[in-house]
C-alpha atoms as a PDB file:
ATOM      1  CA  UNK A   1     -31.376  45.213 -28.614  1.00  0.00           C
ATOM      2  CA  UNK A   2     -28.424  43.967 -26.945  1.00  0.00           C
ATOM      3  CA  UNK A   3     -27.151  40.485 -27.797  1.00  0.00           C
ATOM      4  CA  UNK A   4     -24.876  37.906 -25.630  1.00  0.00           C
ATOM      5  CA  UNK A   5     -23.312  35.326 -27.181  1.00  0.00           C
ATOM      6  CA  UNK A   6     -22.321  32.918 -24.592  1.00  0.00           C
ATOM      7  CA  UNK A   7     -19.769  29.634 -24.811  1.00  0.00           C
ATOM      8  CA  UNK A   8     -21.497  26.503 -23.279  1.00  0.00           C
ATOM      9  CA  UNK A   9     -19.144  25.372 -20.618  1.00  0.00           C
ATOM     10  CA  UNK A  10     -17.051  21.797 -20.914  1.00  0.00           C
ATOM     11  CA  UNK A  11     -20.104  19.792 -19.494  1.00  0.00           C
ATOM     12  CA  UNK A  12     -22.519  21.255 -22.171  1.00  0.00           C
ATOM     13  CA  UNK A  13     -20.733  21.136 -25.379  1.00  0.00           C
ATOM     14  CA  UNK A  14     -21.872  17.820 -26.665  1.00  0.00           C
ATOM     15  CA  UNK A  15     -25.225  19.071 -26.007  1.00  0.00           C
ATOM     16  CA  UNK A  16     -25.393  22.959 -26.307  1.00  0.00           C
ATOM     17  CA  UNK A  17     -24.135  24.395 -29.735  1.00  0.00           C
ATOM     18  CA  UNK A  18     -24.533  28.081 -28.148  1.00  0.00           C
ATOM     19  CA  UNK A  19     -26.271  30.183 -25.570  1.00  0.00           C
ATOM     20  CA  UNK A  20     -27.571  33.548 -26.473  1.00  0.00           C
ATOM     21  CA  UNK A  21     -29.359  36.317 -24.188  1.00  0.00           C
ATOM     22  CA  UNK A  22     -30.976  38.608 -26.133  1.00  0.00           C
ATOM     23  CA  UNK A  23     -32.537  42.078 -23.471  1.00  0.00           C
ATOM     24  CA  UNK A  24     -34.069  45.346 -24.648  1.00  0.00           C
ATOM     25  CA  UNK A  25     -32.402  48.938 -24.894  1.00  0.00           C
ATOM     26  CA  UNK A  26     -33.277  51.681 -22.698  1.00  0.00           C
ATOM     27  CA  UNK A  27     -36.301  53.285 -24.186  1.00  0.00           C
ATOM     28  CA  UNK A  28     -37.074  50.149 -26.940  1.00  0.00           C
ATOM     29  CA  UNK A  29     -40.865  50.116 -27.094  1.00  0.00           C
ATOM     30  CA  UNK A  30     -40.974  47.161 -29.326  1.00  0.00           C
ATOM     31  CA  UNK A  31     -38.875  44.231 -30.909  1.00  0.00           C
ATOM     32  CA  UNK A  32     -39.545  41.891 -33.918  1.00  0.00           C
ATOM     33  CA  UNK A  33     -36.925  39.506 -34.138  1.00  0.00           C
ATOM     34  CA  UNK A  34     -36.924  36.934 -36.663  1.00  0.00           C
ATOM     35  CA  UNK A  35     -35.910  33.545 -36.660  1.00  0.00           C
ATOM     36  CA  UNK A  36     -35.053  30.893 -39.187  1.00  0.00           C
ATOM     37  CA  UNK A  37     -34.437  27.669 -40.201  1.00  0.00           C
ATOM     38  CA  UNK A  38     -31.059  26.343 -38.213  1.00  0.00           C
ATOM     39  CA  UNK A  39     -31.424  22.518 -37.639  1.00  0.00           C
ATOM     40  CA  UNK A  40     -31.043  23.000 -34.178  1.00  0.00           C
ATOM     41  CA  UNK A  41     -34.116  23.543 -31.394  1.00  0.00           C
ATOM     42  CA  UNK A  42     -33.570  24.588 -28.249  1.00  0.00           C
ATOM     43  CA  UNK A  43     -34.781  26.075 -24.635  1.00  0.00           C
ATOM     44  CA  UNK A  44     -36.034  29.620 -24.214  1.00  0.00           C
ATOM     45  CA  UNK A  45     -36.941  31.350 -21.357  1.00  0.00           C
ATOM     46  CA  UNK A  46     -38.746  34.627 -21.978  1.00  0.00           C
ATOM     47  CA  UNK A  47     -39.663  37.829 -19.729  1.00  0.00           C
ATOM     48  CA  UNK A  48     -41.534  40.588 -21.189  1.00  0.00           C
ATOM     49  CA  UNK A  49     -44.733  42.660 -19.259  1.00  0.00           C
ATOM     50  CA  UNK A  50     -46.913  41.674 -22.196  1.00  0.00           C
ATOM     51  CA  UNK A  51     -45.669  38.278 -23.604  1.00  0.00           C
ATOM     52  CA  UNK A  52     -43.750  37.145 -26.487  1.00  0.00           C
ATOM     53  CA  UNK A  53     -46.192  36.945 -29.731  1.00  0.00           C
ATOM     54  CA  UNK A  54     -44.998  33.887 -31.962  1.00  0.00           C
ATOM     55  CA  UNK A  55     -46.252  35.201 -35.830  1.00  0.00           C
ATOM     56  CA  UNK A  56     -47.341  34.251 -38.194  1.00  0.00           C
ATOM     57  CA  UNK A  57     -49.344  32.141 -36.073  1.00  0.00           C
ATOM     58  CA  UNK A  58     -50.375  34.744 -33.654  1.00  0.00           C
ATOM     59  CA  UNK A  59     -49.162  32.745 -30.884  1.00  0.00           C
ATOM     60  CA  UNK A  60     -48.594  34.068 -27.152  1.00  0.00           C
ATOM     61  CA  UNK A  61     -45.588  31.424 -26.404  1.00  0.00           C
ATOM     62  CA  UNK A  62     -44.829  29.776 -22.747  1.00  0.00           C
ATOM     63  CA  UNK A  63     -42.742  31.618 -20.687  1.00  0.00           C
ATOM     64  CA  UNK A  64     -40.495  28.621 -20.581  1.00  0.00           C
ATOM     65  CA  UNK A  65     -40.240  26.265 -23.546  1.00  0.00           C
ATOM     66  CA  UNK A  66     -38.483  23.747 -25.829  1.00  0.00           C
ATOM     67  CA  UNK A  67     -39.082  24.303 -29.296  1.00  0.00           C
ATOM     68  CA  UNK A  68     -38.454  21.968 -32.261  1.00  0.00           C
ATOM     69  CA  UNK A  69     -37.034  22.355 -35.768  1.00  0.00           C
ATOM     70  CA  UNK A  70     -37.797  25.831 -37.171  1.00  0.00           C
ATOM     71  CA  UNK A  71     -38.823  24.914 -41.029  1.00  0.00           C
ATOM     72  CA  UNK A  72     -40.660  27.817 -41.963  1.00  0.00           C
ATOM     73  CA  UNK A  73     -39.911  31.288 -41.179  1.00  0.00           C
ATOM     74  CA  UNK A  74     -41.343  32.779 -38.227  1.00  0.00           C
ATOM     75  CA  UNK A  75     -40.888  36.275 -35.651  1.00  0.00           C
ATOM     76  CA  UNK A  76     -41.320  37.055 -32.358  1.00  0.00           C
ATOM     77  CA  UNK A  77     -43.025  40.103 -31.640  1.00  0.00           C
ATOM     78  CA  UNK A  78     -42.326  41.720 -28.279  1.00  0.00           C
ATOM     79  CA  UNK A  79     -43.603  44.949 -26.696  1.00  0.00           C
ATOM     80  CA  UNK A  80     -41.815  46.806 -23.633  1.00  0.00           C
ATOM     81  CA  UNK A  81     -38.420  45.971 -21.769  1.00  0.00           C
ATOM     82  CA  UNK A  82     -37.724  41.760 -22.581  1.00  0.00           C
ATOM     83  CA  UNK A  83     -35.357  39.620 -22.053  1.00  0.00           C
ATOM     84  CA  UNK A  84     -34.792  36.309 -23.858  1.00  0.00           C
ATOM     85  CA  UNK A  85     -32.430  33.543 -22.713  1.00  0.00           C
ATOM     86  CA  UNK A  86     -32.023  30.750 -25.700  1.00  0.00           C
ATOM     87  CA  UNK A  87     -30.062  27.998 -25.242  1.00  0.00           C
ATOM     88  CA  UNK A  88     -29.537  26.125 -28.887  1.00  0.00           C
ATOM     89  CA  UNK A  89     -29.632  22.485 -28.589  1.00  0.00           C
ATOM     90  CA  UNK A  90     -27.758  19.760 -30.837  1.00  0.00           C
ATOM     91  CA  UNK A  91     -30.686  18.127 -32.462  1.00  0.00           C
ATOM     92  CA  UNK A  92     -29.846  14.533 -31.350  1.00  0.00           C
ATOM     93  CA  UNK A  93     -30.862  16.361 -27.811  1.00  0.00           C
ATOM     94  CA  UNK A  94     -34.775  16.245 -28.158  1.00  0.00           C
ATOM     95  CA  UNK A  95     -35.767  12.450 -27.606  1.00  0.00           C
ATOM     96  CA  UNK A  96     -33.628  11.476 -24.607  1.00  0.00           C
ATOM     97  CA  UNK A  97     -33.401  14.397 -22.616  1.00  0.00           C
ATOM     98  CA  UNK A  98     -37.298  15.427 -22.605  1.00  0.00           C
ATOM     99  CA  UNK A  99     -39.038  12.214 -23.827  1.00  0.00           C
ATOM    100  CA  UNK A 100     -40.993  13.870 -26.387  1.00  0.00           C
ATOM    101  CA  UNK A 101     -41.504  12.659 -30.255  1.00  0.00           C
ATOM    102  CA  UNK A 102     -39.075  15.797 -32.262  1.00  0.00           C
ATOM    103  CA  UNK A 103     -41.941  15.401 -35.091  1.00  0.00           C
ATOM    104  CA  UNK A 104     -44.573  16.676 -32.554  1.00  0.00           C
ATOM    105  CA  UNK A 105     -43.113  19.707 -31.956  1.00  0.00           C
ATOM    106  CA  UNK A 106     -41.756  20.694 -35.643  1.00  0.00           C
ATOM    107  CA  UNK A 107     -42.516  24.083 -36.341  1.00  0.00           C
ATOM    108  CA  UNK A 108     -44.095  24.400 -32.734  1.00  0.00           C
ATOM    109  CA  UNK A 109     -42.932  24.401 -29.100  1.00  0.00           C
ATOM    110  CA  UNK A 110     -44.133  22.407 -25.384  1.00  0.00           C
ATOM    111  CA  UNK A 111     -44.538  24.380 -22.319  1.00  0.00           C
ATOM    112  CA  UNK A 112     -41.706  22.856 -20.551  1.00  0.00           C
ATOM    113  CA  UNK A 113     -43.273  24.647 -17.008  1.00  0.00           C
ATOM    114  CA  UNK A 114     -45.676  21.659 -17.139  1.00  0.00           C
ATOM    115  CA  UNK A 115     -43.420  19.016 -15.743  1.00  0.00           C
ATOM    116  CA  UNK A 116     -40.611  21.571 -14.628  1.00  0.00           C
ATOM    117  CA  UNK A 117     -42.116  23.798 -12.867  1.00  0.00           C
ATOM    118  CA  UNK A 118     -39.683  24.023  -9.962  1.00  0.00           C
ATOM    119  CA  UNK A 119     -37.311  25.318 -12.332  1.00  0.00           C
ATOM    120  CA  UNK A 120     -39.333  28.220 -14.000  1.00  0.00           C
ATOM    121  CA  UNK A 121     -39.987  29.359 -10.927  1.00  0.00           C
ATOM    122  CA  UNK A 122     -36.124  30.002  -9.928  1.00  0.00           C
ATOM    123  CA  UNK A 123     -35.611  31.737 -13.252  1.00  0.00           C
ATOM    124  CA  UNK A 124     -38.120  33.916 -12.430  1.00  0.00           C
ATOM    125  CA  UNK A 125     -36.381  34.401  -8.854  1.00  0.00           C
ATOM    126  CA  UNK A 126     -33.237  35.365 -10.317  1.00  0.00           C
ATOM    127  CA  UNK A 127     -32.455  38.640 -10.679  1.00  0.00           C
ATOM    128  CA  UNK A 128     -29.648  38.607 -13.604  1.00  0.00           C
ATOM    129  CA  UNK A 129     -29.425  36.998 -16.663  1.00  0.00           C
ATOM    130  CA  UNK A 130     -25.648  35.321 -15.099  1.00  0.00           C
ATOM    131  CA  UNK A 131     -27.600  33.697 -13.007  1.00  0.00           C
ATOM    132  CA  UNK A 132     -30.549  32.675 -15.078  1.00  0.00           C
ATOM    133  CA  UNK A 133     -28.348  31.278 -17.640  1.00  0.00           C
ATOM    134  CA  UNK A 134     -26.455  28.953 -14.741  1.00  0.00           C
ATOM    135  CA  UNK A 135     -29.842  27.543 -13.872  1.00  0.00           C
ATOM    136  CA  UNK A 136     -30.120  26.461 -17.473  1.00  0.00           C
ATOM    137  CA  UNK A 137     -27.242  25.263 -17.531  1.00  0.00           C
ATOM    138  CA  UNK A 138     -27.565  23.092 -14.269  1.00  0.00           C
ATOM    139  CA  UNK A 139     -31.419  22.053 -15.211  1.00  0.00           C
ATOM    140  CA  UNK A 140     -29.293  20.702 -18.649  1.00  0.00           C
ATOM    141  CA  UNK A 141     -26.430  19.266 -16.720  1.00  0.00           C
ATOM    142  CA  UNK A 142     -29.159  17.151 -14.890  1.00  0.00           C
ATOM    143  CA  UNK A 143     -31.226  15.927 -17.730  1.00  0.00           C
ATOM    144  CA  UNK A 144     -27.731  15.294 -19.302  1.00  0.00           C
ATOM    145  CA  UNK A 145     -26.231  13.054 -16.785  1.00  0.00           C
ATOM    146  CA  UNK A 146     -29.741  10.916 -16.427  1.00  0.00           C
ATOM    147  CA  UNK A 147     -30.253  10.770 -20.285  1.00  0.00           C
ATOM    148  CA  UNK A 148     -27.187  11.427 -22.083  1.00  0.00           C
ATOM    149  CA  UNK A 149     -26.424   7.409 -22.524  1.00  0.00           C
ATOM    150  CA  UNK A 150     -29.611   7.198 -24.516  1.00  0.00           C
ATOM    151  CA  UNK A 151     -28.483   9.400 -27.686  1.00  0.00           C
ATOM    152  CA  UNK A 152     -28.606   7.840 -30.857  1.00  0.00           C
ATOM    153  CA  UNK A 153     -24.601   7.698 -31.652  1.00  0.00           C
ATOM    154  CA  UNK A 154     -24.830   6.869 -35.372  1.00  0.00           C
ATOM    155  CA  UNK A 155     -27.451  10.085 -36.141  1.00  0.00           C
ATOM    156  CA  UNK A 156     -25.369  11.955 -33.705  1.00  0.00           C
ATOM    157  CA  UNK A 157     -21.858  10.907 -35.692  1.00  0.00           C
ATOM    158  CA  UNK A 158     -24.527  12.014 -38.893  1.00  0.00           C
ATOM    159  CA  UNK A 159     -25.562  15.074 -37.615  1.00  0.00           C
ATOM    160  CA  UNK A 160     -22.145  16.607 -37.299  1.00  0.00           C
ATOM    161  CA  UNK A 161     -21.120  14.948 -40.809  1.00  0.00           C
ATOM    162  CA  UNK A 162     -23.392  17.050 -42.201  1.00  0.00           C
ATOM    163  CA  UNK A 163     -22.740  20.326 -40.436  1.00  0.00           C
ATOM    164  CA  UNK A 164     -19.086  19.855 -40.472  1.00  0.00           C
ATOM    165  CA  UNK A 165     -19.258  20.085 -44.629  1.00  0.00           C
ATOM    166  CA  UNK A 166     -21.870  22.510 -44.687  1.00  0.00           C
ATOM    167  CA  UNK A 167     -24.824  20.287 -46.022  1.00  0.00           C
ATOM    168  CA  UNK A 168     -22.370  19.019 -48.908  1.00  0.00           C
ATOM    169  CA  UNK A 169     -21.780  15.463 -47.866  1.00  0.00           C
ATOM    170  CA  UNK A 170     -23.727  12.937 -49.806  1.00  0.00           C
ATOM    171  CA  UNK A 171     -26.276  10.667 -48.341  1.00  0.00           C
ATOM    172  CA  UNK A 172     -24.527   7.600 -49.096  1.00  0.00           C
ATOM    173  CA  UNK A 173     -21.408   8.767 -47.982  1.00  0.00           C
ATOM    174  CA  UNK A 174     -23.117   9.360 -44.609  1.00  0.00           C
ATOM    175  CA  UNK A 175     -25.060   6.134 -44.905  1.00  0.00           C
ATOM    176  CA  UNK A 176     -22.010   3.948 -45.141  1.00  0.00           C
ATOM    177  CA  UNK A 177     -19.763   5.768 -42.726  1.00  0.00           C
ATOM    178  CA  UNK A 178     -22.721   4.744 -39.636  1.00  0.00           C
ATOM    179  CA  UNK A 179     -23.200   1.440 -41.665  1.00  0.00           C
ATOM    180  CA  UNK A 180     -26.632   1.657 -42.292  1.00  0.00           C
ATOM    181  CA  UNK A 181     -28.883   1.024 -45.224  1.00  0.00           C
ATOM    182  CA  UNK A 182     -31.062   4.090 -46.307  1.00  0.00           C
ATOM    183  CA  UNK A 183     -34.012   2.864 -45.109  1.00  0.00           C
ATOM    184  CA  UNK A 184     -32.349   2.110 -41.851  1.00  0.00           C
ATOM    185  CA  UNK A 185     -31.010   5.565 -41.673  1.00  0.00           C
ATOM    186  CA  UNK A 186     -34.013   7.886 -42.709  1.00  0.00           C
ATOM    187  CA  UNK A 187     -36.060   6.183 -40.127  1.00  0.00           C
ATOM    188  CA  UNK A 188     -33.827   6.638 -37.391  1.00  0.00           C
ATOM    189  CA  UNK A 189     -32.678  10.062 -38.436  1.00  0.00           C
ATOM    190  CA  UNK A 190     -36.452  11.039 -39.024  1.00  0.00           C
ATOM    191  CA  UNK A 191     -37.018   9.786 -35.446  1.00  0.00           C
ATOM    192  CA  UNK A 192     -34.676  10.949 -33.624  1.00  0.00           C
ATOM    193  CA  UNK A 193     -34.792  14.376 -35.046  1.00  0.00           C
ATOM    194  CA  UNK A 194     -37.960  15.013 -36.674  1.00  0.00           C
ATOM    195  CA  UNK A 195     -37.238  16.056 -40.027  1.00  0.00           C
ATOM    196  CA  UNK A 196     -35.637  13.668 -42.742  1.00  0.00           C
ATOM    197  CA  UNK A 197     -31.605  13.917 -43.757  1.00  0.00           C
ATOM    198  CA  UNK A 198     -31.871  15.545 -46.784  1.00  0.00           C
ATOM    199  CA  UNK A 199     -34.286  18.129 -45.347  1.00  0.00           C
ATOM    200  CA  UNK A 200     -31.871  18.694 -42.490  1.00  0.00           C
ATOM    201  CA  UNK A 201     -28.531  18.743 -45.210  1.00  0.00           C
ATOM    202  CA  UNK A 202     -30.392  21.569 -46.947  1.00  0.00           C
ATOM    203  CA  UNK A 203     -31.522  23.701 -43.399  1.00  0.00           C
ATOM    204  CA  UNK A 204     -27.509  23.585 -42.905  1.00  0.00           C
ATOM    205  CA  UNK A 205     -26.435  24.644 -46.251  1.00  0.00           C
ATOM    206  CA  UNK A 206     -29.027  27.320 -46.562  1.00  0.00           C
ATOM    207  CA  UNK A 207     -27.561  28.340 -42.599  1.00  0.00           C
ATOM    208  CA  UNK A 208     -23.899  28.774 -44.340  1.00  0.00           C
ATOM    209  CA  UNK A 209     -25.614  30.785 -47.158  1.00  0.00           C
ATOM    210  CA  UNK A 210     -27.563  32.859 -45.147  1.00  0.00           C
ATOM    211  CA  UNK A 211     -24.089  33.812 -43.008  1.00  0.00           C
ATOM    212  CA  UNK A 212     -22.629  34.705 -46.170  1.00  0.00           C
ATOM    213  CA  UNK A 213     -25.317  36.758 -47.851  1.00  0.00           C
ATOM    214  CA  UNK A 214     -25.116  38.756 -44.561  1.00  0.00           C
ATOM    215  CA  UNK A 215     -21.727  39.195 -43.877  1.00  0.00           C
ATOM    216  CA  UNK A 216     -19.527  42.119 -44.593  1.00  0.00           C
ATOM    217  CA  UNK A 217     -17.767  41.455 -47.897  1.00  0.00           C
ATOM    218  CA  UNK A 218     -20.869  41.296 -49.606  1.00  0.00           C
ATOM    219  CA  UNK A 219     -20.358  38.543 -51.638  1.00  0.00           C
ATOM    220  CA  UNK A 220     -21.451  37.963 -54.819  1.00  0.00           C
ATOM    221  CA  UNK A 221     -24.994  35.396 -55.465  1.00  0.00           C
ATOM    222  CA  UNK A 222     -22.708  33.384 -58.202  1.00  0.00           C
ATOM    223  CA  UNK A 223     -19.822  32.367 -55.495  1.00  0.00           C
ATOM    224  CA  UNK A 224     -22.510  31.497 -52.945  1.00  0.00           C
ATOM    225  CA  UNK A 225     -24.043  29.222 -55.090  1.00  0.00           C
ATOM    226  CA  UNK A 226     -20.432  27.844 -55.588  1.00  0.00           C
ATOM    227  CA  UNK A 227     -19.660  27.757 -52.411  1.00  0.00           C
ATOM    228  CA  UNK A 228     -22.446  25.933 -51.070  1.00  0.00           C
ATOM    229  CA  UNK A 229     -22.688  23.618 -53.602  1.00  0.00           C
ATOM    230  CA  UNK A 230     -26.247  24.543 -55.052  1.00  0.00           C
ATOM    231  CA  UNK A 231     -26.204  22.849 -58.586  1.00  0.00           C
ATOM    232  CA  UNK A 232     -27.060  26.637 -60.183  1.00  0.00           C
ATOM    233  CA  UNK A 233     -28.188  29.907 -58.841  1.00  0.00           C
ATOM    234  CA  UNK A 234     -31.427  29.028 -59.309  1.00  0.00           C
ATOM    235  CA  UNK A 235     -31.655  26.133 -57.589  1.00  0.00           C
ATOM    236  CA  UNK A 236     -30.300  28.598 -55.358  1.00  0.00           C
ATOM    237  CA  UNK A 237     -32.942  30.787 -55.037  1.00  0.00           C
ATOM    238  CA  UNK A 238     -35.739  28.138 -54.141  1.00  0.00           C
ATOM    239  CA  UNK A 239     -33.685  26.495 -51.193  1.00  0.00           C
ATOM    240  CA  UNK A 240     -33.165  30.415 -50.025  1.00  0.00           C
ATOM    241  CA  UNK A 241     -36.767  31.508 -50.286  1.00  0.00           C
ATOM    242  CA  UNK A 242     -38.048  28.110 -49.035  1.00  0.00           C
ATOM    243  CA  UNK A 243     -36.474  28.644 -45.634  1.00  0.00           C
ATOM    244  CA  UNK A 244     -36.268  32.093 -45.541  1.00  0.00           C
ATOM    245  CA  UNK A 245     -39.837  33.401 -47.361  1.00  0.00           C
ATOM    246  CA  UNK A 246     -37.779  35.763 -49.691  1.00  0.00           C
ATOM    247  CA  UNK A 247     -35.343  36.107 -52.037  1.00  0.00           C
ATOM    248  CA  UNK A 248     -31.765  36.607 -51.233  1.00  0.00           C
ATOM    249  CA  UNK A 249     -31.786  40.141 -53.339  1.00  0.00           C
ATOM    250  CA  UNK A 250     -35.095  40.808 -51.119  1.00  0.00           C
ATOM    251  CA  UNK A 251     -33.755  39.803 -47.906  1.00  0.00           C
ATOM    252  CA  UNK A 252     -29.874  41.335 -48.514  1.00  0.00           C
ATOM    253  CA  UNK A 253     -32.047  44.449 -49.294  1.00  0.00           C
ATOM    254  CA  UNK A 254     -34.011  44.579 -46.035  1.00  0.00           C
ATOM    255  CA  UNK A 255     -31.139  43.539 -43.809  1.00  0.00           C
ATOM    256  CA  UNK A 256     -29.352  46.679 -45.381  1.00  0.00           C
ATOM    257  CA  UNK A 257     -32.127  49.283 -44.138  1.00  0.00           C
END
């Protein structure tokens, strides 16, 4: 598989936290790519002869969709030459920009080709990825510049709290920083994202964990837990296999085959 990681430009970044095209070898015959919990949903626009098989559902997906938070783990099963365009979304994005309710599309996906229809069809005009990924990035611009005055600044200002110290900041803290009271807050954060804050704090600390189970230092489970701020590596091990449908010594074992 070969994997772009692309920079939103200047007009995207308070919207766009990346852009990633994803395209088969030469001779791949199949793909199962997995996908898990990130806080973020996002557009995807997907060409493969036979479809793109969401499991465990079983699931032939859209060609071109918006899906919501990813709670529970999931893959995407693809057979023949594919190519996947993904843009990842900010989750404050949802509600404005497509007027749909985040909690509706939790652990699920809307065929976005039902209202936009004009805008599948020139992805599936253009010939290169390049240029696929600029008609994202215009159709975004667009719903941007008609919608972007209607984001929710305090969960916004909460959102990046939370990702900017890893899941570690407390509730309160948060709470009292967008001067709200916590009834005030979950409700607003619940609707204008679709999960609660706390579930949201832990999708962001299990991301950072996740990065460093997998990266090349192999670091020990103990400073993990430290370094995340897991209360022991037990507590640990739930959050991990919660999101991710495995241990960490399971999935550090598979990622090494």
């Amino acid at each position: 598989m070969k994997t772009q990681m692309l920079q939103p430009g200047p007009a995207l970044l308070p919207y766009v936290s990346s852009i990633v095209v994803l395209e088969s070898e030469a001779g791949e015959t199949a793909a199962d790519l997995p996908f898990y919990a990130d806080g973020c949903p996002g557009l995807m626009f997907a060409q493969s002869r036979e479809g793109v098989v969401l499991h465990p559902q079983n699931q032939v997906l859209d060609e071109f969709i918006l899906y919501g938070q990813t709670v529970h783990p999931i893959s995407l099963h693809i057979k023949g030459d594919y190519r996947l365009l993904v843009f990842t979304l900010y989750p404050y994005v949802t509600k404005p920009f497509f007027d749909v309710n985040p909690e509706d599309i939790t652990d699920s996906c809307l065929d976005l080709s039902l209202k936009w229809g004009e805008v599948l069809a020139m992805l599936k005009n253009a010939k290169t990825a390049a240029g696929q990924v600029n008609i994202l990035g215009a159709f975004l611009q667009a719903l941007s510049g008609a919608n972007g005055g209607s984001i929710n600044a305090a969960v916004r200002k909460a959102i990046h709290t939370i990702i900017d110290s890893n899941g570690n900041s407390s509730m309160k803290q948060i709470r009292d920083a967008v001067h709200m009271t916590e009834r005030t807050f979950e409700r607003q954060f619940f609707s204008t994202i679709g999960i609660s804050p706390k579930l949201f704090a832990q999708i962001v600390k299990f991301q950072s964990s996740l990065h460093q189970l997998t990266n090349e230092d192999r670091q020990q489970l103990s400073d993990i837990v430290y370094k995340n701020g897991f209360a022991d590596q037990s507590h640990f091990i739930r959050t991990f296999k919660k999101f991710a449908g495995k241990t960490p010594g399971d999935f550090r074992r598979q990622a090494a085959r």
